[in-house]
N, C-alpha and C. Protein backbone atom coordinates (compact mmCIF):
# COMPACT_ATOMS: atom_id res chain seq x y z
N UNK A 1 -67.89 -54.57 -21.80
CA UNK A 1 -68.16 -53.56 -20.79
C UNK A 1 -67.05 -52.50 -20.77
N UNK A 2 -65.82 -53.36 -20.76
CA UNK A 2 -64.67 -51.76 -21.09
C UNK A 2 -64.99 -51.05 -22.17
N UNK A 3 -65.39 -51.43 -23.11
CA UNK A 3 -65.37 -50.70 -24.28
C UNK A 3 -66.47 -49.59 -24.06
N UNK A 4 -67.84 -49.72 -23.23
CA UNK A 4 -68.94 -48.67 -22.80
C UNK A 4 -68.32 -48.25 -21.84
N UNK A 5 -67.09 -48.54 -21.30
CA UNK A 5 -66.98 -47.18 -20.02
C UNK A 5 -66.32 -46.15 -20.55
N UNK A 6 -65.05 -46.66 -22.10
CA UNK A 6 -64.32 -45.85 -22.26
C UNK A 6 -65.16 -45.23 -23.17
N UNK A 7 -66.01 -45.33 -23.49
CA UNK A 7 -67.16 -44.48 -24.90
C UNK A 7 -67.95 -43.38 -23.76
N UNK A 8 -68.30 -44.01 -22.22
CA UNK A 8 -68.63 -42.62 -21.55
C UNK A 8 -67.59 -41.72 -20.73
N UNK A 9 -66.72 -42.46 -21.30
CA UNK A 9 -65.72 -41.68 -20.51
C UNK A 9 -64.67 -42.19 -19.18
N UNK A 10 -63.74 -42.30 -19.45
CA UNK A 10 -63.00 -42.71 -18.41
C UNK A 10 -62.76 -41.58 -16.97
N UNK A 11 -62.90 -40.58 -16.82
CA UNK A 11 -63.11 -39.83 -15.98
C UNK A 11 -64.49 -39.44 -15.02
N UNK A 12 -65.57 -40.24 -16.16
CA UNK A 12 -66.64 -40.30 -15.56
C UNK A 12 -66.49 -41.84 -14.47
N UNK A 13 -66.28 -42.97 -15.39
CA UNK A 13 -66.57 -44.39 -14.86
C UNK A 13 -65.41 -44.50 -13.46
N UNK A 14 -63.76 -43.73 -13.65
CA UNK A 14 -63.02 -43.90 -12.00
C UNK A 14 -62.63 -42.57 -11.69
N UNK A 15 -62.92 -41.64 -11.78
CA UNK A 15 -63.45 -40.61 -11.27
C UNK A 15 -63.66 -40.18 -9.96
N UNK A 16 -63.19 -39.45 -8.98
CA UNK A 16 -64.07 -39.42 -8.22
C UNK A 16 -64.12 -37.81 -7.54
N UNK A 17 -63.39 -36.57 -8.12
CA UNK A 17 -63.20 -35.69 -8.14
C UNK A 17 -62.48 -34.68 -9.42
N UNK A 18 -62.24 -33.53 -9.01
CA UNK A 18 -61.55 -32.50 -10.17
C UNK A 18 -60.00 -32.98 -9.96
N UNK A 19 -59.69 -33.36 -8.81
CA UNK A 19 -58.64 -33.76 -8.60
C UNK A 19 -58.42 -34.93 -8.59
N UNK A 20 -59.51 -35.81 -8.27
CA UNK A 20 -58.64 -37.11 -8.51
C UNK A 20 -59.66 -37.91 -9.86
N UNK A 21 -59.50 -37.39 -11.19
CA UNK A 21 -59.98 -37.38 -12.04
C UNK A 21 -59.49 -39.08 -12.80
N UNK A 22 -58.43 -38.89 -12.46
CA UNK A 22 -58.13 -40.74 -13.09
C UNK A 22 -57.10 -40.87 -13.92
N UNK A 23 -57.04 -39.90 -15.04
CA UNK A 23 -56.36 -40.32 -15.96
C UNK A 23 -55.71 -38.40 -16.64
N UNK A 24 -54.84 -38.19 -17.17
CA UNK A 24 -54.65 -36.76 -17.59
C UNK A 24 -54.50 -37.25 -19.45
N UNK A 25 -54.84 -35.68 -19.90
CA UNK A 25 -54.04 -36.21 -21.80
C UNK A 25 -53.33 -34.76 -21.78
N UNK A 26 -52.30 -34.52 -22.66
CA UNK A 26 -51.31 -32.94 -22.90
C UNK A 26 -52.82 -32.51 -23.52
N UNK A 27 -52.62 -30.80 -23.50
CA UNK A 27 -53.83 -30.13 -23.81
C UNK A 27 -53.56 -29.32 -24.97
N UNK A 28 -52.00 -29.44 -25.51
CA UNK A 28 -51.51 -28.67 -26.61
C UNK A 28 -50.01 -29.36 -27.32
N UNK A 29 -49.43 -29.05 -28.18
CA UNK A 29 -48.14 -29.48 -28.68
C UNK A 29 -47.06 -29.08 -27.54
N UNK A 30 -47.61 -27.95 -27.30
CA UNK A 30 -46.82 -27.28 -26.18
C UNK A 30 -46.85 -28.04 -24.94
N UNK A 31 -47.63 -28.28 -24.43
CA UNK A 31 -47.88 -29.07 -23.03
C UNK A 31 -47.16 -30.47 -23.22
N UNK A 32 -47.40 -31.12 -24.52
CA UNK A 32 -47.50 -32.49 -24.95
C UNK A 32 -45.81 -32.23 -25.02
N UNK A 33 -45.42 -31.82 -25.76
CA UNK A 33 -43.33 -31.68 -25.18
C UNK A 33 -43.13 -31.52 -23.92
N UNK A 34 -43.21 -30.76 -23.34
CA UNK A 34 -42.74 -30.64 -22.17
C UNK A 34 -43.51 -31.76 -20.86
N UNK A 35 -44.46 -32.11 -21.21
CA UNK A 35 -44.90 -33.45 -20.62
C UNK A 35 -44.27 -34.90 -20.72
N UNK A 36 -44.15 -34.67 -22.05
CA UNK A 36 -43.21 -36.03 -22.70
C UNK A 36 -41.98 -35.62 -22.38
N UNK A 37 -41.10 -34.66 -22.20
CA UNK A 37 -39.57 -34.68 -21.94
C UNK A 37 -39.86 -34.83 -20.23
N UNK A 38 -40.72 -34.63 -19.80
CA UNK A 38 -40.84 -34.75 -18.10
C UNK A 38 -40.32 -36.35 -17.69
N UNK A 39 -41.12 -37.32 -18.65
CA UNK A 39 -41.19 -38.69 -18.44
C UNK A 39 -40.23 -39.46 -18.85
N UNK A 40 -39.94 -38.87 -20.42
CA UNK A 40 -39.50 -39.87 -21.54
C UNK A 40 -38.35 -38.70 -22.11
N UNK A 41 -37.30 -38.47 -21.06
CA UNK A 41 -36.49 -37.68 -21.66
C UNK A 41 -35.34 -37.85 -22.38
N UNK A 42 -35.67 -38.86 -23.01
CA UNK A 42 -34.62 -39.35 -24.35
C UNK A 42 -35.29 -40.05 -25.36
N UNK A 43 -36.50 -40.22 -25.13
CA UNK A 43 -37.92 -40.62 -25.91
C UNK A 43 -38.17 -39.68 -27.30
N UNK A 44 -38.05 -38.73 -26.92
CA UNK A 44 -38.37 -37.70 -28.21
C UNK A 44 -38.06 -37.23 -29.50
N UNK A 45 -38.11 -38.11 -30.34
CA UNK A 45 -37.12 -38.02 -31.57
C UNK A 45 -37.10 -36.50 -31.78
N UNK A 46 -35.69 -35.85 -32.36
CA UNK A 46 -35.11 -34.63 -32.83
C UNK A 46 -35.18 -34.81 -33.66
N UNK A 47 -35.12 -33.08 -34.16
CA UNK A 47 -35.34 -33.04 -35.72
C UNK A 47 -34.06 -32.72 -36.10
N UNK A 48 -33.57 -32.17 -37.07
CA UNK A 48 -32.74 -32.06 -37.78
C UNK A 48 -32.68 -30.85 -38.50
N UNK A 49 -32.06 -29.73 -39.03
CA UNK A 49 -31.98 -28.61 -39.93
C UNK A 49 -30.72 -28.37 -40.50
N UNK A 50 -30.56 -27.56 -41.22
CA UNK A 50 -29.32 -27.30 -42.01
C UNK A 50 -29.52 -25.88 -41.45
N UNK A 51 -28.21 -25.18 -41.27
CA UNK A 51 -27.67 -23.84 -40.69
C UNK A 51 -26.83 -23.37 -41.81
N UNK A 52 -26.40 -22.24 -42.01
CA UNK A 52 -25.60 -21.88 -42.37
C UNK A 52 -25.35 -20.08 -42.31
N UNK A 53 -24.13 -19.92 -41.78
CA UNK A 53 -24.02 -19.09 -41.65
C UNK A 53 -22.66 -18.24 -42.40
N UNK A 54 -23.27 -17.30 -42.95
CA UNK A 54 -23.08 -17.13 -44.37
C UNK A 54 -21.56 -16.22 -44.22
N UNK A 55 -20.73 -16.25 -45.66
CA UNK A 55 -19.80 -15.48 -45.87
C UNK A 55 -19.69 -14.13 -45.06
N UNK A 56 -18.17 -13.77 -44.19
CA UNK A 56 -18.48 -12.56 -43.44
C UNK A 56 -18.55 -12.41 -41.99
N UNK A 57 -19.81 -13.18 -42.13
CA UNK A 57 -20.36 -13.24 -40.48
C UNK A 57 -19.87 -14.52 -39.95
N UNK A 58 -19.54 -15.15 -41.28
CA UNK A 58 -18.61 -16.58 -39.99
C UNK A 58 -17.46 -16.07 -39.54
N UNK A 59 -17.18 -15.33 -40.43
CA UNK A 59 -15.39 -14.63 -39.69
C UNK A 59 -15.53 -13.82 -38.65
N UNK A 60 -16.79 -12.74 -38.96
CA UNK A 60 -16.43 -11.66 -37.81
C UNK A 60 -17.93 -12.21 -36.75
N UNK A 61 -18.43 -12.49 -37.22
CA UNK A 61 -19.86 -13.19 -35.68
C UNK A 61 -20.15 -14.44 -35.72
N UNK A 62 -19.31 -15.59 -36.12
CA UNK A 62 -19.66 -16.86 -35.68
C UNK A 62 -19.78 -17.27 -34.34
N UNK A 63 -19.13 -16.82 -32.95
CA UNK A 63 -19.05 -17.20 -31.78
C UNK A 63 -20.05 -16.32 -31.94
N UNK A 64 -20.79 -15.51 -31.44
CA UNK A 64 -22.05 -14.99 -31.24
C UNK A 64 -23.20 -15.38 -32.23
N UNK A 65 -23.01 -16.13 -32.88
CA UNK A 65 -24.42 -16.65 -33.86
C UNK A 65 -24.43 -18.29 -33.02
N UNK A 66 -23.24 -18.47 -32.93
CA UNK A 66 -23.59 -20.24 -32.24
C UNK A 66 -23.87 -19.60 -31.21
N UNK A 67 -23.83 -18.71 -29.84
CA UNK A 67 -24.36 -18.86 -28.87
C UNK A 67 -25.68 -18.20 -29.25
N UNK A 68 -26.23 -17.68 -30.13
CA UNK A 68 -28.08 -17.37 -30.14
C UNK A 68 -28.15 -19.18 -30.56
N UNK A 69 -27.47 -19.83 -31.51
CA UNK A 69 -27.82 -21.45 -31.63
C UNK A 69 -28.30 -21.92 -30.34
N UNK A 70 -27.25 -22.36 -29.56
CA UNK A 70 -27.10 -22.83 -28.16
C UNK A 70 -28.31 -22.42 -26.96
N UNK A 71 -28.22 -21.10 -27.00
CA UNK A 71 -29.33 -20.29 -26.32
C UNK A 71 -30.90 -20.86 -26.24
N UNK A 72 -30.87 -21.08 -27.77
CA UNK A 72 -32.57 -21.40 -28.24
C UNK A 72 -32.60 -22.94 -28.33
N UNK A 73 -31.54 -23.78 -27.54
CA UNK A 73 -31.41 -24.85 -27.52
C UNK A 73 -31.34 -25.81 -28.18
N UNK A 74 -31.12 -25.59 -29.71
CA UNK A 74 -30.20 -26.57 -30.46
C UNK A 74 -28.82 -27.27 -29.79
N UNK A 75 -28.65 -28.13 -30.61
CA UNK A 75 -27.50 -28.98 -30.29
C UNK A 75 -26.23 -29.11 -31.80
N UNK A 76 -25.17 -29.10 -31.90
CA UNK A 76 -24.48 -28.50 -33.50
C UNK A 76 -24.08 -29.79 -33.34
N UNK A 77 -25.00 -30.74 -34.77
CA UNK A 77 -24.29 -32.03 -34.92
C UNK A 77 -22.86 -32.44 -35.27
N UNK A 78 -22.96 -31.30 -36.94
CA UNK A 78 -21.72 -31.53 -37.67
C UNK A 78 -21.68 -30.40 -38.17
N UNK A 79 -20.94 -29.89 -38.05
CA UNK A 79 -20.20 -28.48 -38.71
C UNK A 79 -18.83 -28.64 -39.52
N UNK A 80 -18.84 -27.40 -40.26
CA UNK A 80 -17.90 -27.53 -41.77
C UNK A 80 -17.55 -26.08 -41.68
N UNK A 81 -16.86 -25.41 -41.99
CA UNK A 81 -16.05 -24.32 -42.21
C UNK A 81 -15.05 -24.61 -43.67
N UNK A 82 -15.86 -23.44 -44.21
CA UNK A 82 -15.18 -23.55 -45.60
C UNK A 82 -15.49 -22.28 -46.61
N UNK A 83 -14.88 -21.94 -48.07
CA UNK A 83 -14.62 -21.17 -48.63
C UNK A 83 -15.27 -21.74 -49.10
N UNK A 84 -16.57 -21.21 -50.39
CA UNK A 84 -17.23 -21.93 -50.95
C UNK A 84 -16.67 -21.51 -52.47
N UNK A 85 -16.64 -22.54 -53.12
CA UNK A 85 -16.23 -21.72 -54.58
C UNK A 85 -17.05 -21.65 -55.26
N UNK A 86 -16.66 -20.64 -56.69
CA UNK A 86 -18.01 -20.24 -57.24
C UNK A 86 -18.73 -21.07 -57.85
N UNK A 87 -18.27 -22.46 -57.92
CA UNK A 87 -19.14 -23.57 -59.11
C UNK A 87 -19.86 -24.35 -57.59
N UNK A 88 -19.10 -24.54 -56.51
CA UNK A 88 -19.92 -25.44 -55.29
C UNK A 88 -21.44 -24.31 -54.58
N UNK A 89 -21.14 -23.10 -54.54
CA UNK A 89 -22.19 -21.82 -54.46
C UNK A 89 -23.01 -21.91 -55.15
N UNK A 90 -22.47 -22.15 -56.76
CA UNK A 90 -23.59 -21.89 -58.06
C UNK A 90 -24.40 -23.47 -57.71
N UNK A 91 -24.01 -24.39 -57.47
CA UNK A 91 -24.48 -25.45 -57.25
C UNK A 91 -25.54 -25.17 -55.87
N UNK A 92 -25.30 -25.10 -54.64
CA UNK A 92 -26.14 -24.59 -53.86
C UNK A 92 -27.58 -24.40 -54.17
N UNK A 93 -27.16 -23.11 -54.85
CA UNK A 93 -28.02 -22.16 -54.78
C UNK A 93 -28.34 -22.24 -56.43
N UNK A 94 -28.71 -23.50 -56.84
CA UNK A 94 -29.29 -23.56 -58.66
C UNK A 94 -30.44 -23.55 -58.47
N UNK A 95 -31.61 -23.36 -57.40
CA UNK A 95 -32.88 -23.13 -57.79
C UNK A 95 -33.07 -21.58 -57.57
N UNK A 96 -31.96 -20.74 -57.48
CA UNK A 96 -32.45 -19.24 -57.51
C UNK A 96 -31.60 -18.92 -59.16
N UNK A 97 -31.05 -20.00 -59.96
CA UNK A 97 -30.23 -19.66 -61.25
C UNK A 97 -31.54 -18.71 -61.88
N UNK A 98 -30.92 -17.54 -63.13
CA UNK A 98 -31.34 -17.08 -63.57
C UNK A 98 -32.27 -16.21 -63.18
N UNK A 99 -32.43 -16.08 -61.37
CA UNK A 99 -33.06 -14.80 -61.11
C UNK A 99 -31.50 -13.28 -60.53
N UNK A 100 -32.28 -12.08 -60.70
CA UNK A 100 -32.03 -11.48 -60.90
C UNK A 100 -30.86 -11.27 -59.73
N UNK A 101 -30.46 -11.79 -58.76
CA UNK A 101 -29.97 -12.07 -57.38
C UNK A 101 -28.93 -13.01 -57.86
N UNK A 102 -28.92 -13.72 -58.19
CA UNK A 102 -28.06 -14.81 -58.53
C UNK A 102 -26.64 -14.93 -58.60
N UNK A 103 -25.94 -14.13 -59.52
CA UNK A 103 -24.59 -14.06 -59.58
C UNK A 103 -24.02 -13.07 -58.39
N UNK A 104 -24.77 -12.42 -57.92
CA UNK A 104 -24.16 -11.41 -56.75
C UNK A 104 -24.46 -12.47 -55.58
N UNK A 105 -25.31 -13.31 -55.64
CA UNK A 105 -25.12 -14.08 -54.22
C UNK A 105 -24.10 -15.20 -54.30
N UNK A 106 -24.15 -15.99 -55.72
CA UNK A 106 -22.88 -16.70 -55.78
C UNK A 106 -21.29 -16.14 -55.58
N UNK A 107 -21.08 -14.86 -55.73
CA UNK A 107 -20.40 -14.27 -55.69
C UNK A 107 -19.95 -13.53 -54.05
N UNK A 108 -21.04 -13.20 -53.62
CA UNK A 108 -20.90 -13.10 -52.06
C UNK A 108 -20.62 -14.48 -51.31
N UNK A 109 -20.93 -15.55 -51.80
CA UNK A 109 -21.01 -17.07 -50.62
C UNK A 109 -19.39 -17.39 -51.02
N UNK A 110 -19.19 -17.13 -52.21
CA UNK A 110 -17.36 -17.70 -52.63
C UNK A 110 -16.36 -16.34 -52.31
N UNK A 111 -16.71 -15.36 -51.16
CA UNK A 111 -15.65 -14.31 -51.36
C UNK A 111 -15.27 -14.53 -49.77
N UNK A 112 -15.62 -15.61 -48.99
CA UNK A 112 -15.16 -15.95 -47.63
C UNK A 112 -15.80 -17.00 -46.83
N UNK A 113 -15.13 -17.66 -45.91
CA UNK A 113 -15.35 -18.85 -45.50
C UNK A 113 -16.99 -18.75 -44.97
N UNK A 114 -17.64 -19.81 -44.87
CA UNK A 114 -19.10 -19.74 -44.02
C UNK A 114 -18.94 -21.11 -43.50
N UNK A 115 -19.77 -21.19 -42.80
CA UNK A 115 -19.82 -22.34 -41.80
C UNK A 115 -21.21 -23.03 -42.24
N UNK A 116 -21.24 -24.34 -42.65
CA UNK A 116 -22.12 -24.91 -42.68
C UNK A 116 -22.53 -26.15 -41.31
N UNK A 117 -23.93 -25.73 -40.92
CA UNK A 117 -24.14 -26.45 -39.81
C UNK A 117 -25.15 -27.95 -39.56
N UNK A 118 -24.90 -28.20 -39.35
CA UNK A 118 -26.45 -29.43 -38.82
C UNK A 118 -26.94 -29.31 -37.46
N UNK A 119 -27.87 -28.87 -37.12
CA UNK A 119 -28.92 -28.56 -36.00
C UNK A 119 -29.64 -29.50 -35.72
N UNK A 120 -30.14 -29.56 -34.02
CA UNK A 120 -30.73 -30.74 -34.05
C UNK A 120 -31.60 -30.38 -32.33
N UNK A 121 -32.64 -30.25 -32.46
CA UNK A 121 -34.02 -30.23 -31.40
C UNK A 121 -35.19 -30.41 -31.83
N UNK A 122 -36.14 -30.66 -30.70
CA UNK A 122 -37.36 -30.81 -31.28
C UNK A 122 -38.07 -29.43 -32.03
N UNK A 123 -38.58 -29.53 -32.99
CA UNK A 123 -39.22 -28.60 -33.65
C UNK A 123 -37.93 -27.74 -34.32
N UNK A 124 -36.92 -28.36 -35.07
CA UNK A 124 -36.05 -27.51 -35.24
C UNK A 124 -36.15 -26.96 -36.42
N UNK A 125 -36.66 -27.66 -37.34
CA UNK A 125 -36.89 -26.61 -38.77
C UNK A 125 -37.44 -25.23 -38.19
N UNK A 126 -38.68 -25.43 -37.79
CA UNK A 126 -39.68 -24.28 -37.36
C UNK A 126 -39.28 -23.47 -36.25
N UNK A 127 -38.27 -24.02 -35.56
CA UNK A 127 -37.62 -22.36 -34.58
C UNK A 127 -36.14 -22.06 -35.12
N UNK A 128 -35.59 -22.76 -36.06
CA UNK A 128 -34.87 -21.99 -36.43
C UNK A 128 -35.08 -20.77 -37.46
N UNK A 129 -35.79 -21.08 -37.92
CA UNK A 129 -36.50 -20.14 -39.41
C UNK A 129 -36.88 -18.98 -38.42
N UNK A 130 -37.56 -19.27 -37.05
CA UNK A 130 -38.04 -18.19 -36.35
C UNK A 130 -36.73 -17.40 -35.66
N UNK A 131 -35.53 -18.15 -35.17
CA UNK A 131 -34.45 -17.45 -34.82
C UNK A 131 -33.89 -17.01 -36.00
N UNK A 132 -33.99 -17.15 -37.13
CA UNK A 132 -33.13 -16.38 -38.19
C UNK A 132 -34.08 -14.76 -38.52
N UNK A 133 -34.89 -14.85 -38.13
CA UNK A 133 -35.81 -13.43 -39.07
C UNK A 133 -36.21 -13.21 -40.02
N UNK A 134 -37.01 -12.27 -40.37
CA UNK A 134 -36.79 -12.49 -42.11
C UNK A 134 -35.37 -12.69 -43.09
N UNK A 135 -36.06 -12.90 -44.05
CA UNK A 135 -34.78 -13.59 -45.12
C UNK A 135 -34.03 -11.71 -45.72
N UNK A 136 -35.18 -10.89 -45.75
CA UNK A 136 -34.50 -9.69 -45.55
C UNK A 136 -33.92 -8.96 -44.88
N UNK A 137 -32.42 -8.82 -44.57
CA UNK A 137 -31.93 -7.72 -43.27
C UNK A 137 -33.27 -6.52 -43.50
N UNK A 138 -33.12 -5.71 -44.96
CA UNK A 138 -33.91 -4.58 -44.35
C UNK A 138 -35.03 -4.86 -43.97
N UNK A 139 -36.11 -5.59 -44.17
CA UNK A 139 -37.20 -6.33 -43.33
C UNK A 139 -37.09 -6.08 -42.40
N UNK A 140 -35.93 -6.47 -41.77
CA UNK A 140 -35.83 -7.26 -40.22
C UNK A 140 -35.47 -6.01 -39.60
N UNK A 141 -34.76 -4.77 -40.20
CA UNK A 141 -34.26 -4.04 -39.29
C UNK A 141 -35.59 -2.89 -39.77
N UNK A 142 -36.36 -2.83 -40.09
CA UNK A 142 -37.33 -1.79 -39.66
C UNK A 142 -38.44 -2.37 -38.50
């Protein structure tokens, strides 16, 4: 018999209004986080991302790039500050070897310290990619 009430519906069988409907489900990913951190607010496994913020701008805008981090509510697991040299860069970055970009970016990542980060919230691959912008400044600035 449970099994035919829940096949017509559990809102039908204890039911007895719009409001006192019985039972609720999240109505989106969106709802479904913020529902689940309502209840289960240490329940929610985090994700994880790699940051990095590149030669330049760690020297002259790192305190203003971690607070857009912070802002959009990441958490900075483990961070590194370092000079990258040109064989640990060329290493990096060996699946862009032999395109036309290549030695000028190995060459930009080893000419000053960058900060390498570990990030950590829910959905963090996918809003950080959205807090970074395109991968092109000029992209981004038209």
């Amino acid at each position: 018999k449970g099994y035919r009430k829940a096949m017509e519906g559990i809102r039908l069988d204890f039911g007895s209004s719009t409001t006192k409907n019985a039972v609720h489900g999240s109505d989106s990913i969106v709802s479904f986080l913020r529902e689940a951190k309502f209840w289960f607010p240490d329940a929610l496994e985090k994700e994880q991302t790699l940051a990095m913020i590149k030669a330049h701008t760690a020297d002259l805008h790192s305190e203003e790039v971690l607070a857009i981090i912070a802002a959009h509510g990441f958490r900075v697991q483990k961070s590194v500050t370092q000079t990258l040299s040109p064989a640990v860069a060329g290493a990096f970055y060996a699946e862009h070897q032999g395109r036309p970009f290549y030695e000028a970016l190995v060459q930009y990542m080893s000419s000053a310290k960058s900060m390498q980060l570990i990030l950590e919230r829910e959905g963090a691959i996918r809003t950080w990619r959205a807090v970074q912008g395109p991968t092109s400044a000029d992209v981004a600035k038209k």
